[in-house]
Structure formats: C-alpha cells, structure tokens
C-alpha atoms as a PDB file:
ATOM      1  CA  UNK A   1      83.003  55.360 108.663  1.00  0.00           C
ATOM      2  CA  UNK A   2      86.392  55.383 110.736  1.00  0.00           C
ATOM      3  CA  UNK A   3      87.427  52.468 113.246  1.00  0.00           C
ATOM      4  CA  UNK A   4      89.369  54.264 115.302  1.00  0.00           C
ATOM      5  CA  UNK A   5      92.331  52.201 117.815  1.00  0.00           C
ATOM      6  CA  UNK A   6      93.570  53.528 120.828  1.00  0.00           C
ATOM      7  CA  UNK A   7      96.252  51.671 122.348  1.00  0.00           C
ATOM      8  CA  UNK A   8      97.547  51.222 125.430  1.00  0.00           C
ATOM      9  CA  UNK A   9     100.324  53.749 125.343  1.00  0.00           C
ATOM     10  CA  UNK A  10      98.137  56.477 123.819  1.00  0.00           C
ATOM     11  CA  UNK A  11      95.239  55.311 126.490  1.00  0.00           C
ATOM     12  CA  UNK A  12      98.052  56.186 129.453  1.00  0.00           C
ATOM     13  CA  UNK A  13      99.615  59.286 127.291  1.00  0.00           C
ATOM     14  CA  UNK A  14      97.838  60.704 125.077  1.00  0.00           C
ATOM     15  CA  UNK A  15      94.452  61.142 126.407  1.00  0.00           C
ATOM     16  CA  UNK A  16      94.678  64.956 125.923  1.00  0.00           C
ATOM     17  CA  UNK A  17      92.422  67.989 124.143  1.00  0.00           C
ATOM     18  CA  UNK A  18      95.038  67.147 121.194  1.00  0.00           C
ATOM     19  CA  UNK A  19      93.396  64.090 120.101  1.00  0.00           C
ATOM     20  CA  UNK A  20      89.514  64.579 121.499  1.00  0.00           C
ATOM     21  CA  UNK A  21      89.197  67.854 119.280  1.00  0.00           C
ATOM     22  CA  UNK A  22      90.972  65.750 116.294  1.00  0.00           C
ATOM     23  CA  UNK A  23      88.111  63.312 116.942  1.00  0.00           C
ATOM     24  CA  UNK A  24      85.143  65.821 117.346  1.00  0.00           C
ATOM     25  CA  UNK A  25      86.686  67.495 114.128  1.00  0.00           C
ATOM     26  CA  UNK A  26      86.408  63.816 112.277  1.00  0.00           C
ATOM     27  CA  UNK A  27      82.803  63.526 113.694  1.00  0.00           C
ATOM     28  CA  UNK A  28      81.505  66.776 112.317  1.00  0.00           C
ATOM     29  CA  UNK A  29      81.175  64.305 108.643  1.00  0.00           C
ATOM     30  CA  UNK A  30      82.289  61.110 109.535  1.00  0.00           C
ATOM     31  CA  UNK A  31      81.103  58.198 111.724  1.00  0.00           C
ATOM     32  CA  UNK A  32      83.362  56.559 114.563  1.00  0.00           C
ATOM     33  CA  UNK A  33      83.599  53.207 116.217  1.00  0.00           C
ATOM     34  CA  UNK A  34      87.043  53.119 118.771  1.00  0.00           C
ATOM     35  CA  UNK A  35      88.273  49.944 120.249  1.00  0.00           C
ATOM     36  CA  UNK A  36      90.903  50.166 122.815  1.00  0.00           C
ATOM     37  CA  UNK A  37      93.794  48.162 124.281  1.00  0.00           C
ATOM     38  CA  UNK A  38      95.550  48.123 127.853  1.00  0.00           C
ATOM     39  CA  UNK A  39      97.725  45.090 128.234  1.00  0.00           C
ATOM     40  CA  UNK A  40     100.348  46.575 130.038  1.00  0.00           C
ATOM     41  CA  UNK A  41      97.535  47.834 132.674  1.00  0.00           C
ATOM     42  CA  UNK A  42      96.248  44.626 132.713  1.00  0.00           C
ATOM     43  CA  UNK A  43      99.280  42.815 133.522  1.00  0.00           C
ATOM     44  CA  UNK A  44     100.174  45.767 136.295  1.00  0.00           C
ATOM     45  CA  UNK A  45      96.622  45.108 138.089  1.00  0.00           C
ATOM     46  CA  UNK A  46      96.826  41.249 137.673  1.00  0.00           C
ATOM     47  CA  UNK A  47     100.755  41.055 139.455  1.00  0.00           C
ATOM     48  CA  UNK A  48      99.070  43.897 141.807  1.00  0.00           C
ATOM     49  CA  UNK A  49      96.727  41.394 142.940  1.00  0.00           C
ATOM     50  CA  UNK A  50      99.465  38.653 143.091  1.00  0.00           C
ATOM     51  CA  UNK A  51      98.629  36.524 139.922  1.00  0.00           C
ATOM     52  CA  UNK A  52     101.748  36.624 137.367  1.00  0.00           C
ATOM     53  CA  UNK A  53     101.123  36.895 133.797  1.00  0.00           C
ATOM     54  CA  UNK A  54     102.656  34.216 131.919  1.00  0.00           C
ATOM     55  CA  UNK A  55     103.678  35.348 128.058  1.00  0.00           C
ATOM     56  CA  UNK A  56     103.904  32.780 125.407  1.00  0.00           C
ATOM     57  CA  UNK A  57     105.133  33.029 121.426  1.00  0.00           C
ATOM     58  CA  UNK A  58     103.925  31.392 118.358  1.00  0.00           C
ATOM     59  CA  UNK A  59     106.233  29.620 115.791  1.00  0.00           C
ATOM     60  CA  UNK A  60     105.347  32.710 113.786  1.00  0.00           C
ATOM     61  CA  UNK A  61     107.083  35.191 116.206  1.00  0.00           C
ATOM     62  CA  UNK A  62     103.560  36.616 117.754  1.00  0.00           C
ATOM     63  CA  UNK A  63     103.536  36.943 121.501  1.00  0.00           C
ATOM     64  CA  UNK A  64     100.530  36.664 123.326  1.00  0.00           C
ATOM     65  CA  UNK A  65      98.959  36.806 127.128  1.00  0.00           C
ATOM     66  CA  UNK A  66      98.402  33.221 128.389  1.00  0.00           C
ATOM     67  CA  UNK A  67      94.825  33.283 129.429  1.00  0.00           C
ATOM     68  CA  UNK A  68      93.558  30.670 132.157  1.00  0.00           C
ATOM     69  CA  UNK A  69      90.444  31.609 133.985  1.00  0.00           C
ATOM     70  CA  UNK A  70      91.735  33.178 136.780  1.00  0.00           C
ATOM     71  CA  UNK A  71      93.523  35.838 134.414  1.00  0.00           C
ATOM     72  CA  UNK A  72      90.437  36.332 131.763  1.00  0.00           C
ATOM     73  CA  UNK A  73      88.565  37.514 135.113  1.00  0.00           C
ATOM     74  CA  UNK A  74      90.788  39.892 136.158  1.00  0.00           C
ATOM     75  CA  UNK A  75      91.339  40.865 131.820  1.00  0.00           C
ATOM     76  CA  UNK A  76      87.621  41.538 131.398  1.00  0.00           C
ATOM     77  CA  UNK A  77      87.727  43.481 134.953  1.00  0.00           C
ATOM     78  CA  UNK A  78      90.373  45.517 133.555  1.00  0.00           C
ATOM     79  CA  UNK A  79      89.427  46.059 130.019  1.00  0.00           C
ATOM     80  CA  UNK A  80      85.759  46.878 130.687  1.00  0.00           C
ATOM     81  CA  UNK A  81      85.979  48.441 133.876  1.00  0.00           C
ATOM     82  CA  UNK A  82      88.750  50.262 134.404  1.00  0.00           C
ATOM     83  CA  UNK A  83      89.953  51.346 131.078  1.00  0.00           C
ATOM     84  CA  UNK A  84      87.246  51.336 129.190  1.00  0.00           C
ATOM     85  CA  UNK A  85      85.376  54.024 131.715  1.00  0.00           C
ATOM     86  CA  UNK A  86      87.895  56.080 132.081  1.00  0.00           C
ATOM     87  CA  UNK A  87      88.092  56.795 128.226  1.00  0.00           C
ATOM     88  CA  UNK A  88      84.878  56.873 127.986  1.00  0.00           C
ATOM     89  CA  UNK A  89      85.056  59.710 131.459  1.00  0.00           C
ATOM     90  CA  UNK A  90      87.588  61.867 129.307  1.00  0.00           C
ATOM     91  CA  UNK A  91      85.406  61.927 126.071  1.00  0.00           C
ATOM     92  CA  UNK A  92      82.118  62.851 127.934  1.00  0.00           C
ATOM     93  CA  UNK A  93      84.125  65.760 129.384  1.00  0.00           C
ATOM     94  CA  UNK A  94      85.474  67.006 125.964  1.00  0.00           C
ATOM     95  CA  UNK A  95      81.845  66.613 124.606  1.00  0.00           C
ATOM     96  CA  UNK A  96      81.680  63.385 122.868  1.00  0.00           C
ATOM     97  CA  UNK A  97      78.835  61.366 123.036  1.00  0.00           C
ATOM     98  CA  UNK A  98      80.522  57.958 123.868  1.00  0.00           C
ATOM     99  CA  UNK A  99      78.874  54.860 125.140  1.00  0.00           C
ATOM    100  CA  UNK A 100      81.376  52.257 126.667  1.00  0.00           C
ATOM    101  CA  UNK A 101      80.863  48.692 125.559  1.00  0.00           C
ATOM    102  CA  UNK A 102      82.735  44.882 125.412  1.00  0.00           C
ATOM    103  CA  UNK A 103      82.853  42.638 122.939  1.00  0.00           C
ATOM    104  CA  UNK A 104      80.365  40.773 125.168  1.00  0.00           C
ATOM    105  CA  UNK A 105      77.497  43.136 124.648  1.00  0.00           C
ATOM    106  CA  UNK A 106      75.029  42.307 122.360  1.00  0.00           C
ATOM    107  CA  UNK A 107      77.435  39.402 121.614  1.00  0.00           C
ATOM    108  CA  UNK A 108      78.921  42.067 118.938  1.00  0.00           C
ATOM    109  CA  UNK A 109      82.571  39.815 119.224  1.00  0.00           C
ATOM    110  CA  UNK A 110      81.993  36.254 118.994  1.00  0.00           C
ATOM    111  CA  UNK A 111      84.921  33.664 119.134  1.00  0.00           C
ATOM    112  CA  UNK A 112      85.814  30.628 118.795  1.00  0.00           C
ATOM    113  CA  UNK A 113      87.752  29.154 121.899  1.00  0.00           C
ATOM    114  CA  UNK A 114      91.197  28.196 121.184  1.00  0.00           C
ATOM    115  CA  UNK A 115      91.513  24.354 122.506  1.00  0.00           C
ATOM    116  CA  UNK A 116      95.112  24.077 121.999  1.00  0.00           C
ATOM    117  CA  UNK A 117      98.005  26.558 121.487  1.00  0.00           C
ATOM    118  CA  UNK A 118     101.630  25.631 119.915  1.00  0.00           C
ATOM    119  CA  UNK A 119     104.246  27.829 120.700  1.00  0.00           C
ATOM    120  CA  UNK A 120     108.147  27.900 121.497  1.00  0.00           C
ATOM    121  CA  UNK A 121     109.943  26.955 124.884  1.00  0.00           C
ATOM    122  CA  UNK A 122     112.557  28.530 126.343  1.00  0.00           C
ATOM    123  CA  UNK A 123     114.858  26.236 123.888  1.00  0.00           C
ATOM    124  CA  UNK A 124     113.081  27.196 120.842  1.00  0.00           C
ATOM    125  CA  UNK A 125     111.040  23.977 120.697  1.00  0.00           C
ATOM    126  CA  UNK A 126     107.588  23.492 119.275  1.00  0.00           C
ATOM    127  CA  UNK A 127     105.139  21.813 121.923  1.00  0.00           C
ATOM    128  CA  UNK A 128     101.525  22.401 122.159  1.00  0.00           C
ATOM    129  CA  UNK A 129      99.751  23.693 125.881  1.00  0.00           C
ATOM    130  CA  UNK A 130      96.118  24.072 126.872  1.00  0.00           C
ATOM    131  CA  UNK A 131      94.429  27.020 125.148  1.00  0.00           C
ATOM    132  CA  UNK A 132      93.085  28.384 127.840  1.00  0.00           C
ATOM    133  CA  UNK A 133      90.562  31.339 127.853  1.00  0.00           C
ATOM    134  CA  UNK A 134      91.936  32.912 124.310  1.00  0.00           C
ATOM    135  CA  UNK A 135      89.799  33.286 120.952  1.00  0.00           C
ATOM    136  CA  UNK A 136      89.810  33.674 117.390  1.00  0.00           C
ATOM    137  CA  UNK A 137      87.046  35.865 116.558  1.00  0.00           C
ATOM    138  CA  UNK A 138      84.649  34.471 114.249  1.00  0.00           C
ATOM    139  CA  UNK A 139      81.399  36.414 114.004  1.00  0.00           C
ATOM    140  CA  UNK A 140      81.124  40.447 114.551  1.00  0.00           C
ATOM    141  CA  UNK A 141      77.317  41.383 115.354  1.00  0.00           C
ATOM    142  CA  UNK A 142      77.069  44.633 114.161  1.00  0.00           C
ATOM    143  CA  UNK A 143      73.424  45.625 115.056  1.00  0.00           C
ATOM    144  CA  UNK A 144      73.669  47.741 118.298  1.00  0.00           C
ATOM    145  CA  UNK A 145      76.983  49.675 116.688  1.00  0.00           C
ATOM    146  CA  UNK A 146      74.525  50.713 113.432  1.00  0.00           C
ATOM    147  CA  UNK A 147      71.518  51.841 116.715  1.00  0.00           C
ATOM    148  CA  UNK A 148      74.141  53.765 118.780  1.00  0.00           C
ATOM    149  CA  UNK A 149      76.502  55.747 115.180  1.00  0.00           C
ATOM    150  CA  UNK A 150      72.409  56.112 113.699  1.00  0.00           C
ATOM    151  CA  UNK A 151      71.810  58.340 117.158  1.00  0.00           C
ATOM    152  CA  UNK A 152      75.009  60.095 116.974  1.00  0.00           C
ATOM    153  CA  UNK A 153      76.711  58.115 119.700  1.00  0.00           C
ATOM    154  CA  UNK A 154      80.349  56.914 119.491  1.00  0.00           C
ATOM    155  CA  UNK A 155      80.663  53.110 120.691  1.00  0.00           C
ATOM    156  CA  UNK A 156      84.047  52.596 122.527  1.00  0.00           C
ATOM    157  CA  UNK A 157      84.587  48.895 122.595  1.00  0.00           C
ATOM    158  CA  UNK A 158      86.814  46.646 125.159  1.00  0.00           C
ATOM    159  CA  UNK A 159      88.696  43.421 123.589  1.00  0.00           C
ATOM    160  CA  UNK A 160      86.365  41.259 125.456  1.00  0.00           C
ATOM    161  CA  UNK A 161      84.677  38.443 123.185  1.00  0.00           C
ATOM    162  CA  UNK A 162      81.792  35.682 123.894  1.00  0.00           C
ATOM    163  CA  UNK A 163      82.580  31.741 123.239  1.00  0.00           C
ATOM    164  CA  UNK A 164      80.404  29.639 122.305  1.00  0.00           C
ATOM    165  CA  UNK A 165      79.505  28.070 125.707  1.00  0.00           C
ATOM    166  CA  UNK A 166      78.915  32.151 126.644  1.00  0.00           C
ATOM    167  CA  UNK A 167      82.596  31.688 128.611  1.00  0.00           C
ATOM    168  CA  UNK A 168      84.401  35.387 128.308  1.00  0.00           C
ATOM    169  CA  UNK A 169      87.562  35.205 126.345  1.00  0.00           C
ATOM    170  CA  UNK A 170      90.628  37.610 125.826  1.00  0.00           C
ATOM    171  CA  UNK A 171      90.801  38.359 122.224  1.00  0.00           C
ATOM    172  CA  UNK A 172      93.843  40.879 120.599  1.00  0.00           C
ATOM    173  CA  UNK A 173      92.607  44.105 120.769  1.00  0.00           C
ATOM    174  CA  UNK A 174      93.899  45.212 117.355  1.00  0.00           C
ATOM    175  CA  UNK A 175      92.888  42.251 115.461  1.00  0.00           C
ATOM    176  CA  UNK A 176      89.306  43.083 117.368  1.00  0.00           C
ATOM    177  CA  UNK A 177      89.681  46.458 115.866  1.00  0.00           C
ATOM    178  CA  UNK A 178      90.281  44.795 112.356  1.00  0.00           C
ATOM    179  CA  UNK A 179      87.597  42.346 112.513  1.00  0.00           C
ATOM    180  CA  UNK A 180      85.125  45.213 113.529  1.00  0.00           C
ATOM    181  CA  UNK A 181      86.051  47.398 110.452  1.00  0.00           C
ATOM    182  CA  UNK A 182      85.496  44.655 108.225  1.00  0.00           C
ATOM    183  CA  UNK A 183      82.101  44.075 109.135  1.00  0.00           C
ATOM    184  CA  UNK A 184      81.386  47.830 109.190  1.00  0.00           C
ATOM    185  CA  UNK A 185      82.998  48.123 106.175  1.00  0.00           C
ATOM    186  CA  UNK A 186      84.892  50.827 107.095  1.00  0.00           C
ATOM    187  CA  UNK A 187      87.025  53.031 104.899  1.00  0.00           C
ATOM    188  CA  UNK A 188      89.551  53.893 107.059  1.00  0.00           C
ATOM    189  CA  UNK A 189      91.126  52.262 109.947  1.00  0.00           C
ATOM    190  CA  UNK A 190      93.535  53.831 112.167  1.00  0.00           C
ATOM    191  CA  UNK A 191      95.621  52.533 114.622  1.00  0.00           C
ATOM    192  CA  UNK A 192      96.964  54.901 117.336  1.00  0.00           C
ATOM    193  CA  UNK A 193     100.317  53.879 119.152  1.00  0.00           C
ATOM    194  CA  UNK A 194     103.303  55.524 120.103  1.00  0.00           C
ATOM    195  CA  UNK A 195     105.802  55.178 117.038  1.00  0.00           C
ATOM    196  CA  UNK A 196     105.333  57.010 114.103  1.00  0.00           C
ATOM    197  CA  UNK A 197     104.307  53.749 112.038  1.00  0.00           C
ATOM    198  CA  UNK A 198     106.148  50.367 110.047  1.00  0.00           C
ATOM    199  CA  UNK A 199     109.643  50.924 110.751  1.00  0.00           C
ATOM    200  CA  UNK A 200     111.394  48.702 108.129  1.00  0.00           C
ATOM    201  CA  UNK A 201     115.671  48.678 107.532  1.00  0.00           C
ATOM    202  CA  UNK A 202     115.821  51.697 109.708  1.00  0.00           C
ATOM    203  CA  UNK A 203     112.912  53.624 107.510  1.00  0.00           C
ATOM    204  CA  UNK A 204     109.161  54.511 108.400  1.00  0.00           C
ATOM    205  CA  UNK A 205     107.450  52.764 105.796  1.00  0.00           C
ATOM    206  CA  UNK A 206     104.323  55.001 103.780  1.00  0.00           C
ATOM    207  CA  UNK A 207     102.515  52.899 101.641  1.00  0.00           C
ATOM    208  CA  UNK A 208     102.297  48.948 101.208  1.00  0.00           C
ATOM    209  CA  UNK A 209      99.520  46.734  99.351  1.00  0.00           C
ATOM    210  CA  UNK A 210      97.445  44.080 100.749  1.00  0.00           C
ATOM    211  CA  UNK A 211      99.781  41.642  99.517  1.00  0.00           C
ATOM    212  CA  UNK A 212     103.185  43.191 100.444  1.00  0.00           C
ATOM    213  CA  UNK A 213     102.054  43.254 103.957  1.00  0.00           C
ATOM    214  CA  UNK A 214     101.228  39.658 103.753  1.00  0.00           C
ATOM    215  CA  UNK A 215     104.738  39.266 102.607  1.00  0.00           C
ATOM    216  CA  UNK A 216     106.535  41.174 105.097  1.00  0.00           C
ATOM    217  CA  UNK A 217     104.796  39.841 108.144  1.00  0.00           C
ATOM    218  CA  UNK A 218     107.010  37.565 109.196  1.00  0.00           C
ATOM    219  CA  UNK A 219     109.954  40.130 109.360  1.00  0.00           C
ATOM    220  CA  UNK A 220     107.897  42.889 111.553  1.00  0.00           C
ATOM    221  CA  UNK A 221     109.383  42.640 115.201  1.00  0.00           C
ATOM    222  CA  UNK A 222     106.630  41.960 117.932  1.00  0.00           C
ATOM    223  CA  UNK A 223     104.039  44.736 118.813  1.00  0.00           C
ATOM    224  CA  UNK A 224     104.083  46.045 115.565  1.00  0.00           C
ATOM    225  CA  UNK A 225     103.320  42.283 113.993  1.00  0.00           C
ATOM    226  CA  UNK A 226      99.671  41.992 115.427  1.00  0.00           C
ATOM    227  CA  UNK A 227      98.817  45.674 113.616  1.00  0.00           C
ATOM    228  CA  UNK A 228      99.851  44.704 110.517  1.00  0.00           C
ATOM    229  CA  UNK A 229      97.953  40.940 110.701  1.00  0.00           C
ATOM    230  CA  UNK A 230      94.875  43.133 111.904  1.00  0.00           C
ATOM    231  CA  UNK A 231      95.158  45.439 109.019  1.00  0.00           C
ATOM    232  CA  UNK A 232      95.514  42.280 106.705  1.00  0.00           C
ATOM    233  CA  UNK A 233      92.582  40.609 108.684  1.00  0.00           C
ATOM    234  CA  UNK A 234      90.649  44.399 108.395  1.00  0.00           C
ATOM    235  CA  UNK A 235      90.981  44.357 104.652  1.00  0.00           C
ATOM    236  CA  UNK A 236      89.700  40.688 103.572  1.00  0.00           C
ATOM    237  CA  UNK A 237      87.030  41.381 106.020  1.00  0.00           C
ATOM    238  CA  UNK A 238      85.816  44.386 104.049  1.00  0.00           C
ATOM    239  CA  UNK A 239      87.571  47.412 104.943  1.00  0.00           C
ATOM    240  CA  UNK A 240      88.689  49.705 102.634  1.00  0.00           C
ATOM    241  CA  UNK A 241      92.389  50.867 103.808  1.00  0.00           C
ATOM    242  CA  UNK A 242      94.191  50.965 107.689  1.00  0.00           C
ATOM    243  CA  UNK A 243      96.889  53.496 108.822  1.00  0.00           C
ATOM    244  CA  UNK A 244      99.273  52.776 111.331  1.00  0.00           C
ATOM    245  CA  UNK A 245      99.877  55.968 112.930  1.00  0.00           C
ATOM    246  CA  UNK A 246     101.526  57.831 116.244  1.00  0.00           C
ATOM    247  CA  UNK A 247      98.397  58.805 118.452  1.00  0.00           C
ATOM    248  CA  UNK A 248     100.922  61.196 120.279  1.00  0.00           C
ATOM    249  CA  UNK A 249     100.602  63.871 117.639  1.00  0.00           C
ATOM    250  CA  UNK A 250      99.146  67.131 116.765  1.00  0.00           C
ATOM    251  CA  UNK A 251      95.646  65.975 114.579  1.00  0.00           C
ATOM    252  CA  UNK A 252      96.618  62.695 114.169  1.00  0.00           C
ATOM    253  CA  UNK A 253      94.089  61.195 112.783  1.00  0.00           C
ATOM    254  CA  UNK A 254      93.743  63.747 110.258  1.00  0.00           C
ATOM    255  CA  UNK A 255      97.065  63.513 109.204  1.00  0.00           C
ATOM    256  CA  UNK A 256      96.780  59.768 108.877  1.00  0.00           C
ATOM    257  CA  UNK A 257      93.332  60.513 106.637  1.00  0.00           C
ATOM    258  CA  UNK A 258      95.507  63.037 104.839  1.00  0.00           C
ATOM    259  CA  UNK A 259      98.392  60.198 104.403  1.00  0.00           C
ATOM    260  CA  UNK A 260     101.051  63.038 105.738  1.00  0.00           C
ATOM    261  CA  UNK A 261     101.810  60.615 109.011  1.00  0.00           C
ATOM    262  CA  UNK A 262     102.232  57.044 109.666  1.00  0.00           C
ATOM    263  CA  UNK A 263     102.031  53.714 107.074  1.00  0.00           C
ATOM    264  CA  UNK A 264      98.999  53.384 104.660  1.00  0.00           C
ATOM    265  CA  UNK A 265      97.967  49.380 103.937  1.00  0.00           C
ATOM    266  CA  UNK A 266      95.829  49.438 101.193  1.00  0.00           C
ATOM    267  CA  UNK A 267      94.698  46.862  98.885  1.00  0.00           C
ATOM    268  CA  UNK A 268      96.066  47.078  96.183  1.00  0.00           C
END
C-alpha cells in the first residue's frame, strides 16, 4: 500500500504522462490512496472573489490559512471541486481508475474543531484568536478506501474534514496525507513537491529516523516543516516509512521506492 501526495505545485506542473505512467507502473503490484493539496489555488480563487486570505504562525514557526466560515466555503469549493476533478479528469484520461473524494465522505477525516489558536503578531508576541473553521484530525474512517483499492479503484482525496457538529473544516493537506497512511498502514508514503527533498546546511538530506526528525523540526523553514510533522504524525500512526520527494521528475515515485531521490524518514 502507497499513500501517495500531490501537492500543489506538482498539481499545477507536473500533471504530465511522466508521473501517470510512474503511477500505473506502481499499480500493476501495489495499492494507491493520493491526497492532494492546492493552497495557493485556493487563496488565488478566494482574493478572485474579493475575500483576502489572512495567514497566521504558530510559536513553533508553522504557518497556516486562517479559516472563518466565509473562507472554509470557498476552501471546500476549491479543494473538492475544482482541484480535486481536474486530477481526477487527467487520470481517467491516462487510464486510471480514480474516484474523487473529501475528507467529508463517508466521514473518512474526522476532526476536532480548533476553539482557540495562539500564534505570533506582527511584533513577535504570543496572543491567542478565535479558531475558526480549522481541525486537528482525530479519527480516519477507513471503510469506503478498503471498498474502492478491493475493486481496483484509486481514491483521490481533498483536505476537507467533518467536525463534530458535521461543520466542514480545513485540515493540512499533508498531515491529512499522514494521518491516512497511518490508519492504512501503509508502507510507503510519498510526498510529491517541487524540491528535491530536506534541504539541511545547504545539503539534501537522505535518510533520518523517527526520532531525528522529531529533533530537527523546529529548524526546517516553513513549507517543508508541515511534511516532516506529517511524516512524524504518518509513522506513530502506523505507517511504515515516508519519502519526501520532487514530483517534477522522471519516475518519481519509483525512485523514491528505490531510495535513489528525495529524503527517507524511517523509524528507526
């Protein structure tokens, strides 16, 4: 079983015969689930449609979308409509059985509503705002994924979760990602972006442990922070190793299976 993430750079770049025949050449004896992102086409639509996206950062460095309900309509718009169909178009053409999805179907991403966020001001300064329409995943349903891999379909998941009071709330995409390999117990999973993987003191980084990533997380600039948290988050949920890996490449996911591109996290 591979979790496979396609991000929002590979989503607008890399959406090629490259990468589809990489993925029907994984399917031939493997099993896929892909989640995608598409922040940056989400914030283009929302300031399209006059709403500004407000950005805020944790005390830990992480930045985030603030989500108040006028923005988690126009996110679940985005991510399930228009992104999520048109990667599901270009797979049906290149012969892949894919089935778009949210997080909402089937409740397969539950999450708990955030009730209060504490992040920096413009000064640096702790202070703690509304949390908005944001969640912390807490329960992965699994069941309709196992119906639709059984019947040789490929599910194609949008970051959009269910609260508890059914509200829809924005949820990371890669930490998504993580949280569904963990409770499919993948062994691999792959993130797709556009750099080549960890870039640490000027070096591409091949191989860390479970706990060395947990160590280094607070140095890893943003972007590249939330992967390695997801991986972290992937791997105490049950899978068995992630790859952070260019999706801009000839075979990439091969490559990353092979461990010839991009950084391994692995347990131990």
């Amino acid at each position: 079983m591979i979790v496979l993430k396609i991000g929002g750079d590979v989503f607008e770049r890399g959406m090629n015969q490259a990468l589809s025949q990489d993925i029907k050449s994984m399917l031939e004896h493997e099993k896929i689930v892909l989640v995608h992102g598409g922040g940056d086409e989400v914030t283009r639509v929302s300031e399209k449609l006059g709403k500004k996206q407000v950005f805020v950062t944790s005390p830990r460095g992480i930045k985030s979308r603030y989500t108040d309900e006028e923005t988690v309509q126009i996110y679940t718009m985005v991510m399930t409509g228009r992104i999520n169909k048109a990667i599901v178009q270009w797979l049906l053409s290149e012969g892949i059985s894919a089935v778009g999805l949210s997080g909402i179907d089937a409740g397969i991403l539950k999450a708990e509503r955030k009730k209060q966020l504490l992040v920096l001001d413009e000064r640096n300064r702790k202070r703690i705002i509304d949390g908005g329409y944001t969640g912390k995943i807490h329960q992965v349903n699994t069941g309709l994924l196992e119906i639709l891999i059984k019947n040789s379909f490929v599910p194609l998941i949008a970051p959009v979760a269910l609260g508890e009071n059914y509200e829809l709330l924005n949820v990371d995409s890669d930490r998504a990602a993580g949280q569904i390999a963990g409770a499919l117990g993948a062994e691999k999973m792959i993130f797709l972006t556009d750099v080549k993987g960890l870039l640490l003191n000027g070096k591409y980084v091949e191989k860390i442990s479970l706990k060395e990533a947990e160590q280094l997380l607070p140095k890893i600039g943003t972007g590249m922070d939330k992967k390695v948290l997801a991986s972290i988050e992937a791997l105490k949920a049950g899978a068995k190793e992630t790859i952070i890996t260019s999706g801009l490449t000839e075979k990439p996911i091969t490559r990353a299976i092979n461990h010839e591109a991009g950084t391994v996290i692995a347990l131990e």
